[in-house]
N, C-alpha and C. Protein backbone atom coordinates (compact mmCIF):
# COMPACT_ATOMS: atom_id res chain seq x y z
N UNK A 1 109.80 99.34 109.26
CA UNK A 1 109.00 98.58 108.33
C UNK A 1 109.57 97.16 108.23
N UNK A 2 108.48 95.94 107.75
CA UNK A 2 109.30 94.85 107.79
C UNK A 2 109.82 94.22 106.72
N UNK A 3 110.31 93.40 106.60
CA UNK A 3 110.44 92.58 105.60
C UNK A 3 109.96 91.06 105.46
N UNK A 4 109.24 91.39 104.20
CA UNK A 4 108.23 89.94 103.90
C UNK A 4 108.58 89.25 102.74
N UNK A 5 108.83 87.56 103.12
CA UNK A 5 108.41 86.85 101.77
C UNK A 5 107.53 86.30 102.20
N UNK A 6 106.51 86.55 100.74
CA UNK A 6 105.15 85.37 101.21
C UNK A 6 105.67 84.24 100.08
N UNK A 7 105.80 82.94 99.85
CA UNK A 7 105.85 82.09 99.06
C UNK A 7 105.15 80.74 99.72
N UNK A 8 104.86 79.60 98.41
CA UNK A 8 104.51 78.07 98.63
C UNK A 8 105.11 77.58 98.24
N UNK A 9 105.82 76.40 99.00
CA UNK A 9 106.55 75.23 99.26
C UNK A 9 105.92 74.25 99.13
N UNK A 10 105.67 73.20 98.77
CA UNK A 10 104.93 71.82 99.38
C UNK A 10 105.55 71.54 100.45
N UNK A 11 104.76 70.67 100.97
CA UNK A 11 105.53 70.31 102.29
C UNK A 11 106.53 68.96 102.36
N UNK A 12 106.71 68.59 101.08
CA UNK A 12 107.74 67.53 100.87
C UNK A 12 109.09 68.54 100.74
N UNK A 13 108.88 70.04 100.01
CA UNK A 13 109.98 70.39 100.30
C UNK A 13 110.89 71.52 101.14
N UNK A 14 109.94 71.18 102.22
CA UNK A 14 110.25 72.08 103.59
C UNK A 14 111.58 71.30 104.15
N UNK A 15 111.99 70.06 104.08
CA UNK A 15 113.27 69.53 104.48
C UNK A 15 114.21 70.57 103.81
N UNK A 16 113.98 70.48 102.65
CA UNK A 16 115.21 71.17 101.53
C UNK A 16 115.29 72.36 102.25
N UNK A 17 114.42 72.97 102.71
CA UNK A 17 114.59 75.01 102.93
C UNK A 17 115.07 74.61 104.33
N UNK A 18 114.76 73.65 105.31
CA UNK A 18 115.54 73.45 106.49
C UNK A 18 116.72 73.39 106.74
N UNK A 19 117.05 72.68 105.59
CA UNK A 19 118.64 71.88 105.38
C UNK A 19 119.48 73.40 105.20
N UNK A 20 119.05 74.51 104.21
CA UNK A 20 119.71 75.75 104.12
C UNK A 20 119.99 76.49 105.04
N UNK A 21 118.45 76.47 106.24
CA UNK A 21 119.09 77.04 107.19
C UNK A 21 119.80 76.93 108.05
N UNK A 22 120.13 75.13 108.65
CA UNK A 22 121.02 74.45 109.26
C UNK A 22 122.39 74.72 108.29
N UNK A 23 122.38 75.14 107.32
CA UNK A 23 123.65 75.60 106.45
C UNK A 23 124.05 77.04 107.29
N UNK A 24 123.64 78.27 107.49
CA UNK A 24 123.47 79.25 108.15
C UNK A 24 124.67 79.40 109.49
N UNK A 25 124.65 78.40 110.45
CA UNK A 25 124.94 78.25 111.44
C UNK A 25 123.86 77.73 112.40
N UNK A 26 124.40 77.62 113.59
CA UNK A 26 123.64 76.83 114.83
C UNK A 26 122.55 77.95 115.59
N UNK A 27 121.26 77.48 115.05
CA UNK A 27 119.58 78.11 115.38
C UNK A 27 118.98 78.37 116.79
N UNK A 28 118.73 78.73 117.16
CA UNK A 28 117.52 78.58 117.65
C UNK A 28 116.05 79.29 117.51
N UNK A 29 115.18 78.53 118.69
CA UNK A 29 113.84 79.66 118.31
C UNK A 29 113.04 79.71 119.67
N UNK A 30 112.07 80.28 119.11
CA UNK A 30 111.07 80.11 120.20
C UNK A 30 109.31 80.06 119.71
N UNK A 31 108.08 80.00 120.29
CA UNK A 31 107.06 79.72 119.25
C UNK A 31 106.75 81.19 119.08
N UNK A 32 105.72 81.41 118.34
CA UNK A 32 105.32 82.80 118.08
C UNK A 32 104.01 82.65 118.37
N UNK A 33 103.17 83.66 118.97
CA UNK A 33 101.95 83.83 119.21
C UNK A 33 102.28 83.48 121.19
N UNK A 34 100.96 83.72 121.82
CA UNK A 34 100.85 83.36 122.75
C UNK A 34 100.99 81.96 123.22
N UNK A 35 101.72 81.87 124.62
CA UNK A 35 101.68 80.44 125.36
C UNK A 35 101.39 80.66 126.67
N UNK A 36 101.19 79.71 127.34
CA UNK A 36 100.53 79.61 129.07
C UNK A 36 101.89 79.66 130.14
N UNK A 37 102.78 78.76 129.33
CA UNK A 37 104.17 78.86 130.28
C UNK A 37 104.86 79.24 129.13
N UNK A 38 105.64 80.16 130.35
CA UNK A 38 107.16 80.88 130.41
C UNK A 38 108.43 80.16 129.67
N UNK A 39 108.01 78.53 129.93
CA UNK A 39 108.96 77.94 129.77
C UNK A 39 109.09 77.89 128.39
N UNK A 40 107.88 77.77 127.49
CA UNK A 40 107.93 77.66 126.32
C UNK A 40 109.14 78.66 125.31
N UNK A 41 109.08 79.59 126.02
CA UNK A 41 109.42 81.00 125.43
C UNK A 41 111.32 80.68 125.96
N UNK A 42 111.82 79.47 126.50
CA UNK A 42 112.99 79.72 126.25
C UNK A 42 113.70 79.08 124.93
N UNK A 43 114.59 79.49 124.63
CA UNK A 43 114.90 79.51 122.99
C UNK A 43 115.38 77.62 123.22
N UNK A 44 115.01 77.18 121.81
CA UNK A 44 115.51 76.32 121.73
C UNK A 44 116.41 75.59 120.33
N UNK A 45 117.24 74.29 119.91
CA UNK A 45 117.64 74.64 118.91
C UNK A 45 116.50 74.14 118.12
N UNK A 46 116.82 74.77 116.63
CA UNK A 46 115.73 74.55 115.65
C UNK A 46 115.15 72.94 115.69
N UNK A 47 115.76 72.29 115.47
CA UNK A 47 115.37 70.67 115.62
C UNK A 47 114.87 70.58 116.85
N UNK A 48 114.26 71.14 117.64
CA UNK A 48 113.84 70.98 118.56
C UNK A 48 112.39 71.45 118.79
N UNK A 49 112.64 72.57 117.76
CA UNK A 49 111.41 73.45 117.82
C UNK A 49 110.09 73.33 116.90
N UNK A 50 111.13 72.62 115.83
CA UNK A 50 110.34 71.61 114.68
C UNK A 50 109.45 70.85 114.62
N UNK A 51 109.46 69.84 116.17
CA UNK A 51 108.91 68.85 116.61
C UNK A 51 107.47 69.48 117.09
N UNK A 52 107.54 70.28 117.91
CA UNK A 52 106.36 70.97 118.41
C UNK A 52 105.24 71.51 117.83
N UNK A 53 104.11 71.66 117.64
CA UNK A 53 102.63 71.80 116.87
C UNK A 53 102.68 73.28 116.30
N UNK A 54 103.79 73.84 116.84
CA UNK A 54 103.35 75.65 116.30
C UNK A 54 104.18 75.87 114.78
N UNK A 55 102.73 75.97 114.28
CA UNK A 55 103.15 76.43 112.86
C UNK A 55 103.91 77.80 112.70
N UNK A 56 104.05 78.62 113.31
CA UNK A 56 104.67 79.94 113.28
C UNK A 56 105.90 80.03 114.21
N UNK A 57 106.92 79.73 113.86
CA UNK A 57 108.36 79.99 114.89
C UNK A 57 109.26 81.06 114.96
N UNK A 58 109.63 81.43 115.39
CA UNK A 58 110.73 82.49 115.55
C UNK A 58 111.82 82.32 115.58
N UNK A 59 112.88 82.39 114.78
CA UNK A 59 114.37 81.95 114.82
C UNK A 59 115.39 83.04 114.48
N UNK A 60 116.42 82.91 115.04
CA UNK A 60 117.46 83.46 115.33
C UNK A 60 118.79 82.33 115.36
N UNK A 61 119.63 83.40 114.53
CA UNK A 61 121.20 82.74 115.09
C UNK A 61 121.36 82.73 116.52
N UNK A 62 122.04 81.44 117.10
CA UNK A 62 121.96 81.18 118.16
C UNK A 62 122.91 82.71 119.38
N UNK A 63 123.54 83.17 118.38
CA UNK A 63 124.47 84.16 119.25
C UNK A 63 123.98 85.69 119.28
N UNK A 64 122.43 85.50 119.05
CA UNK A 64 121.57 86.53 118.58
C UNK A 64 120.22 85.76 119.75
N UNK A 65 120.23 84.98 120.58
CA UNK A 65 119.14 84.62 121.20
C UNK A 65 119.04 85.27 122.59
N UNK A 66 119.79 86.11 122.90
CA UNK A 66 119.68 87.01 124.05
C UNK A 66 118.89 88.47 123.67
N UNK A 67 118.56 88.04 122.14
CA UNK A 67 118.16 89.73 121.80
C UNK A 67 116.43 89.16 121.71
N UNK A 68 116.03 88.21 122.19
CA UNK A 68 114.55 87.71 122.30
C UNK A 68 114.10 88.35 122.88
N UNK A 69 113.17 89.28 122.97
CA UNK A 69 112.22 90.17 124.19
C UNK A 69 111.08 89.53 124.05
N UNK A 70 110.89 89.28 125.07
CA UNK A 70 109.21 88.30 126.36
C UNK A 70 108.35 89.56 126.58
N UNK A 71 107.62 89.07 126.14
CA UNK A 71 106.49 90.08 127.33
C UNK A 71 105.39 88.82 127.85
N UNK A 72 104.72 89.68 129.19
CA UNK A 72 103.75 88.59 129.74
C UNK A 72 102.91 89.89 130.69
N UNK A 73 101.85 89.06 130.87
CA UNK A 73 100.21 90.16 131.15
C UNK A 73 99.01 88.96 130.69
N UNK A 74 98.35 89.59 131.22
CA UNK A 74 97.16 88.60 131.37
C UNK A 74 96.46 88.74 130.26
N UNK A 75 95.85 87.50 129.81
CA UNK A 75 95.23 87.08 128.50
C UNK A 75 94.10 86.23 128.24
N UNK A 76 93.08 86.50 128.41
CA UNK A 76 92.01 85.85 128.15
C UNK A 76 91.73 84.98 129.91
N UNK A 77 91.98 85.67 130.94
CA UNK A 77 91.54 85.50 131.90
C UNK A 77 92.86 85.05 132.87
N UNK A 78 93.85 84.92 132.14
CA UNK A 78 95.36 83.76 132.88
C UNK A 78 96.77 85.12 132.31
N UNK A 79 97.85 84.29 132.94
CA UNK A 79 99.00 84.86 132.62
C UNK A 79 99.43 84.25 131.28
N UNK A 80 100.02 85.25 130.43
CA UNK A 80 100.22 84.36 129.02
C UNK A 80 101.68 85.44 129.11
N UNK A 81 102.23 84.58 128.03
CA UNK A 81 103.94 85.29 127.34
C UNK A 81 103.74 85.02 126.12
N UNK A 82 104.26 85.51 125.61
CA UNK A 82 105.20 85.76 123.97
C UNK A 82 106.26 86.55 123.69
N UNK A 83 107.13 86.28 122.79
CA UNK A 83 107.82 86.80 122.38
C UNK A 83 108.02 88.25 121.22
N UNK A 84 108.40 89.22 121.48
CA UNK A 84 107.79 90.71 120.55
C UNK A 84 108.87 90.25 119.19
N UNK A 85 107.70 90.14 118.09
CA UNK A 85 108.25 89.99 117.34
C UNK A 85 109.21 91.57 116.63
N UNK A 86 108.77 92.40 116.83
CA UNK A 86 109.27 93.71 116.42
C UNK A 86 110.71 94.14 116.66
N UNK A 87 110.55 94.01 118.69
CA UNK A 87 111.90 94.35 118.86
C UNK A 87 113.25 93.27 119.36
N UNK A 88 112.18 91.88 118.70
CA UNK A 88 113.46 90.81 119.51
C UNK A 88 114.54 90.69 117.82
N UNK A 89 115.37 90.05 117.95
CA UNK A 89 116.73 90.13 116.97
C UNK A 89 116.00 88.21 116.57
N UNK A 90 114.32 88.34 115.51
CA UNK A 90 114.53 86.96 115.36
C UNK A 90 113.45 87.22 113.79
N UNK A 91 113.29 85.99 112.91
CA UNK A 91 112.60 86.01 111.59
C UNK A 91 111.67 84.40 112.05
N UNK A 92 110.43 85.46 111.45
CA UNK A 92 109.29 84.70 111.49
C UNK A 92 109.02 83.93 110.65
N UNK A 93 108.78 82.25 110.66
CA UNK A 93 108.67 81.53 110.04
C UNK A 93 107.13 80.61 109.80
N UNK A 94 106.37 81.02 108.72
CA UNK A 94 105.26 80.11 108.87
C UNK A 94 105.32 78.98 107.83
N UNK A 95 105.18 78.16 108.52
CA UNK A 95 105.63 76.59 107.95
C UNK A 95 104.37 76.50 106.95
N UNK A 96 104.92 75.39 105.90
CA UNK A 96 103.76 75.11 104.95
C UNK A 96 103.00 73.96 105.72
N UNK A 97 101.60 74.02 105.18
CA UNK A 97 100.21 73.04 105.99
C UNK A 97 99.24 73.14 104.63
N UNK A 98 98.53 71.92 104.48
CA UNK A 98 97.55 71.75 104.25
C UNK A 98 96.51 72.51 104.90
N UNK A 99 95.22 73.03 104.08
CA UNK A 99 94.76 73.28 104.64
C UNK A 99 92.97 72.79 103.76
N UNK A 100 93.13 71.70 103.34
CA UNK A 100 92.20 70.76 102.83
C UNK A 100 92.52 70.18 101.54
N UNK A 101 91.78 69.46 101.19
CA UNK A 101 92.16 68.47 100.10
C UNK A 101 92.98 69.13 99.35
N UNK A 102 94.18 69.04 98.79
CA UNK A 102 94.89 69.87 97.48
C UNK A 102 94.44 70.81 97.70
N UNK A 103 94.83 71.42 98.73
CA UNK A 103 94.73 72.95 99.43
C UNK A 103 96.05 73.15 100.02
N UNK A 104 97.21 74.14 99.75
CA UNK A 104 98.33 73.98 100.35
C UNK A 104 98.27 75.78 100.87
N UNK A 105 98.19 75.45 102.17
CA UNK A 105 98.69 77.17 102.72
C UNK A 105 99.84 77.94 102.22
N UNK A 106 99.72 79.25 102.60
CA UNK A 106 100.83 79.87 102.23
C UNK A 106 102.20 79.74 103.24
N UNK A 107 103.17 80.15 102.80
CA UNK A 107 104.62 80.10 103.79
C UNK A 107 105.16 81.73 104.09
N UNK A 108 105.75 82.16 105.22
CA UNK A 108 105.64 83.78 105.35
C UNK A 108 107.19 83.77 105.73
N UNK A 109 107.91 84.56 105.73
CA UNK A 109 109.30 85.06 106.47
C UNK A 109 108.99 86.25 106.91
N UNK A 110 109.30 86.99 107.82
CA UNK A 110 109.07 88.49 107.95
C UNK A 110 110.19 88.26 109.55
N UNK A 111 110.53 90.05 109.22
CA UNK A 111 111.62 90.37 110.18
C UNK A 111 111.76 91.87 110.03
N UNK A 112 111.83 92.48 111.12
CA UNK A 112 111.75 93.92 111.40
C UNK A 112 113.75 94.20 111.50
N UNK A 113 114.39 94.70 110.69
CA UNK A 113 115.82 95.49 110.56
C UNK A 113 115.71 96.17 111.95
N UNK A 114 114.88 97.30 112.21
CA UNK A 114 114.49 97.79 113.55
C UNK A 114 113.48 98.31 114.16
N UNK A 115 113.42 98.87 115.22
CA UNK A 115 111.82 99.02 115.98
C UNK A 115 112.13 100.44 116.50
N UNK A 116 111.05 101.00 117.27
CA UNK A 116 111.06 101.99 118.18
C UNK A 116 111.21 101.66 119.56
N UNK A 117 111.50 102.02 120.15
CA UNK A 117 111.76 101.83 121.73
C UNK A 117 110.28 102.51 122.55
N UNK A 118 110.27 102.61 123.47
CA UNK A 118 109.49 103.12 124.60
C UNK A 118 109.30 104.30 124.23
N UNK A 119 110.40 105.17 124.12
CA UNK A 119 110.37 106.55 123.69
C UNK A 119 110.32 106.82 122.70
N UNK A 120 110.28 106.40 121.60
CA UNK A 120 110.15 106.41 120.14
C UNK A 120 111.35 106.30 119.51
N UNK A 121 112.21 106.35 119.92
CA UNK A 121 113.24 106.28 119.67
C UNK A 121 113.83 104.97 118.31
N UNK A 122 114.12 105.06 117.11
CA UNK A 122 114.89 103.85 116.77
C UNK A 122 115.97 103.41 116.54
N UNK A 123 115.46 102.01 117.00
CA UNK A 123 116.35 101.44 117.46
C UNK A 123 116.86 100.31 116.04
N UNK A 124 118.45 99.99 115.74
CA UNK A 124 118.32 99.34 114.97
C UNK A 124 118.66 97.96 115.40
N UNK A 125 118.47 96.62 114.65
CA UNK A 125 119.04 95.56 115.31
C UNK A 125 120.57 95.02 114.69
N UNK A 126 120.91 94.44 115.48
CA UNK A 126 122.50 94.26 115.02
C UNK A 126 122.98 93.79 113.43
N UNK A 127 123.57 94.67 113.08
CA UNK A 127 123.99 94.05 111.29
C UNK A 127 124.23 92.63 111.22
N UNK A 128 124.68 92.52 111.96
CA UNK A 128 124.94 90.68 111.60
C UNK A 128 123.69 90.06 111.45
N UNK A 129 122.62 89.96 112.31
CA UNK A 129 121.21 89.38 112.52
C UNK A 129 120.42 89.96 111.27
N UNK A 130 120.67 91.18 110.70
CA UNK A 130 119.85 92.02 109.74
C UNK A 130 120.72 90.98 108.33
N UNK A 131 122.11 90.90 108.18
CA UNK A 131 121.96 90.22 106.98
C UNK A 131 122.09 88.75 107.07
N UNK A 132 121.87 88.03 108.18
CA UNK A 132 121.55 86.86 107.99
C UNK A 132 119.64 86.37 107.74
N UNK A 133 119.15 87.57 108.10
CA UNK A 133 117.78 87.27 107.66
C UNK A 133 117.78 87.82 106.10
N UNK A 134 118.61 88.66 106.14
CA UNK A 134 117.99 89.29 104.46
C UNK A 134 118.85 87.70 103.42
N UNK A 135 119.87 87.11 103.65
CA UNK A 135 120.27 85.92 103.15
C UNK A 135 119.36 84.75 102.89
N UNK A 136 118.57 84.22 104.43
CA UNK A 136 117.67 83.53 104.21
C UNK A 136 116.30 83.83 103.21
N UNK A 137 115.91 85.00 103.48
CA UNK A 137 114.87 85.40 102.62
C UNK A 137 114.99 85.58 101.23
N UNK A 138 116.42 85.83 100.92
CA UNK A 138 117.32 85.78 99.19
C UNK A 138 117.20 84.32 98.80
N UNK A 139 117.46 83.58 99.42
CA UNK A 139 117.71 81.85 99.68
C UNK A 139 116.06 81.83 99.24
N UNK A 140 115.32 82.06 99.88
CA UNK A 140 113.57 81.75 100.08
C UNK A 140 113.00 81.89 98.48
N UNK A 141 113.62 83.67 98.37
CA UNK A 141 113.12 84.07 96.33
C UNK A 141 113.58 83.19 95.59
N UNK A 142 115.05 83.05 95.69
CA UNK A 142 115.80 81.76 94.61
C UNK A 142 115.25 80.17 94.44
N UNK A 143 114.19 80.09 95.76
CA UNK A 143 114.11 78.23 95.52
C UNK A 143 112.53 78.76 94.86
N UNK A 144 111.72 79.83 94.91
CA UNK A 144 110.49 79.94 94.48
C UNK A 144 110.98 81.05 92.82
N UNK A 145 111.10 80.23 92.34
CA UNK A 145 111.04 81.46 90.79
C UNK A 145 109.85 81.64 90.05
N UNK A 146 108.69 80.99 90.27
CA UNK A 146 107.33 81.56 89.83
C UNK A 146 106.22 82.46 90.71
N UNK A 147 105.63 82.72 89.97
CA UNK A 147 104.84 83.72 90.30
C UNK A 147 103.36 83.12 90.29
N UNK A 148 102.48 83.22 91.26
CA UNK A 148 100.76 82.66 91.17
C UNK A 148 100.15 83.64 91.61
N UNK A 149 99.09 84.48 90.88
CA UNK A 149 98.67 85.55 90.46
C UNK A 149 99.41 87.55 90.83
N UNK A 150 100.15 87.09 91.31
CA UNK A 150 100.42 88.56 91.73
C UNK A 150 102.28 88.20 92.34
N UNK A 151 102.95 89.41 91.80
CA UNK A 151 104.67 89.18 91.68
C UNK A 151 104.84 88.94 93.27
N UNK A 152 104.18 89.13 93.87
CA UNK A 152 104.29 89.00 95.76
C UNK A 152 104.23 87.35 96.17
N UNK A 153 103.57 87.05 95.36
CA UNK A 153 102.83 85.59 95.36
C UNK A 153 104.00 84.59 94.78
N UNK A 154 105.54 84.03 95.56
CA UNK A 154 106.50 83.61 94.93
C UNK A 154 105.95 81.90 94.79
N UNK A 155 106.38 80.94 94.15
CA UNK A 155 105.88 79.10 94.28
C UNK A 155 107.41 78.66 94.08
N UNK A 156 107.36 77.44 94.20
CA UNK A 156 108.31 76.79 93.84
C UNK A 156 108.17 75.93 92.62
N UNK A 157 109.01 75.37 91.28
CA UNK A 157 108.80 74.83 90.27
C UNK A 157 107.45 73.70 90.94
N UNK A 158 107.38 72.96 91.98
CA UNK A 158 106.70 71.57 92.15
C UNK A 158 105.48 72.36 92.76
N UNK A 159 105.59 73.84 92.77
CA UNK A 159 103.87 73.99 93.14
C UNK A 159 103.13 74.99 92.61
N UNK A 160 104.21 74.96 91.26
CA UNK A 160 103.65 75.55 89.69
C UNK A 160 103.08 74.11 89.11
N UNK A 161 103.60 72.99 89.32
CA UNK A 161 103.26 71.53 88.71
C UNK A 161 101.56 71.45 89.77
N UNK A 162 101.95 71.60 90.81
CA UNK A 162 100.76 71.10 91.24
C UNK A 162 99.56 72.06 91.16
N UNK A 163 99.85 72.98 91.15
CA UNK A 163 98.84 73.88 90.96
C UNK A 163 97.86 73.41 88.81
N UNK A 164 99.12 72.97 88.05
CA UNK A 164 98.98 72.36 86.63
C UNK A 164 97.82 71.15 87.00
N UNK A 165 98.05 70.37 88.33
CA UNK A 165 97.17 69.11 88.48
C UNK A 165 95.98 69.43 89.17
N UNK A 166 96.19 70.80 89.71
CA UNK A 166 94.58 71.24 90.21
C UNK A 166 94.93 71.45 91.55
N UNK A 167 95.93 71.74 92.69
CA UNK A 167 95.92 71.92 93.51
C UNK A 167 95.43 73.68 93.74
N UNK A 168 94.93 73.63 94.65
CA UNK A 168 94.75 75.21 95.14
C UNK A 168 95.30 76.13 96.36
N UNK A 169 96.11 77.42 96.00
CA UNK A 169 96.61 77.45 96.45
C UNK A 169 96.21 79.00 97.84
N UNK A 170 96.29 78.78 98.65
CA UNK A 170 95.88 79.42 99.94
C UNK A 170 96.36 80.41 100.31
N UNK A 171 95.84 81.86 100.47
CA UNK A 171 97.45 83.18 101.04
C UNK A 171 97.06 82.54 102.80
């Protein structure tokens, strides 16, 4: 089973939750969802990965980036890759976005402790990688201490304010 925070950030203060995880140790990632090249899918460090258009990243401590599992097979007519989010050793990150006027999307963490194998078998992922995601995601509850309609639904003080000025807010 996984583990989820759903919370909203503004996106003025996505530096701040960056800065924590560059507190962590030295990152990397890779994008999440499908890509056309291979190449995409090799890990890179977080500031690197930042730059690039994919709102959904995958990150891992850097000494945890050999536990990335690729898959690739044909996709919508071509060869495509991605990375399995289930059984690679990484936590899913969906960045905050607008998503129209004083419309602010939601922000996600999620990370699987462990998976099944081929044979059903489970498998767990390495303790170190398991409590450096459960840290970040502790880190994630502590900067959001309100609640917008439902206890799942975490904000941060500045998007309890904005939501006060009429912003709306997006799962």
């Amino acid at each position: 089973m996984s583990s989820v925070v759903g919370f909203w950030q503004m996106l003025e203060e996505e530096p701040g939750f960056l800065d924590y995880l560059r507190k962590t140790g030295p990152l990397v990632g890779v994008p999440h969802g499908v890509v056309r090249d291979e190449a995409e899918l090799q890990p890179r460090p977080l500031d690197a990965l930042l730059t690039t258009s994919h709102r959904v990243v995958l990150l891992t401590p850097e000494r945890f980036s050999d536990g990335i599992v690729r898959w690739q097979g044909p996709h919508e007519g071509a060869m495509a890759y991605s990375a399995n989010l289930m059984s690679s050793s990484v936590l899913a990150y969906e960045r905050p976005r607008l998503v129209g006027p004083r419309k602010l999307g939601m922000c996600n963490l999620s990370a699987y402790p462990s998976f099944l194998d081929d044979a059903g078998n489970q498998v767990e992922k390495p303790v170190e990688f398991v409590k450096w995601y459960k840290k970040v995601m502790k880190h994630a509850r502590d900067i959001t201490p309100q609640w917008h309609r439902f206890k799942t639904y975490r904000i941060t003080e500045r998007v309890a304010q904005a939501v006060g000025e009429g912003w709306e807010l997006v799962p």
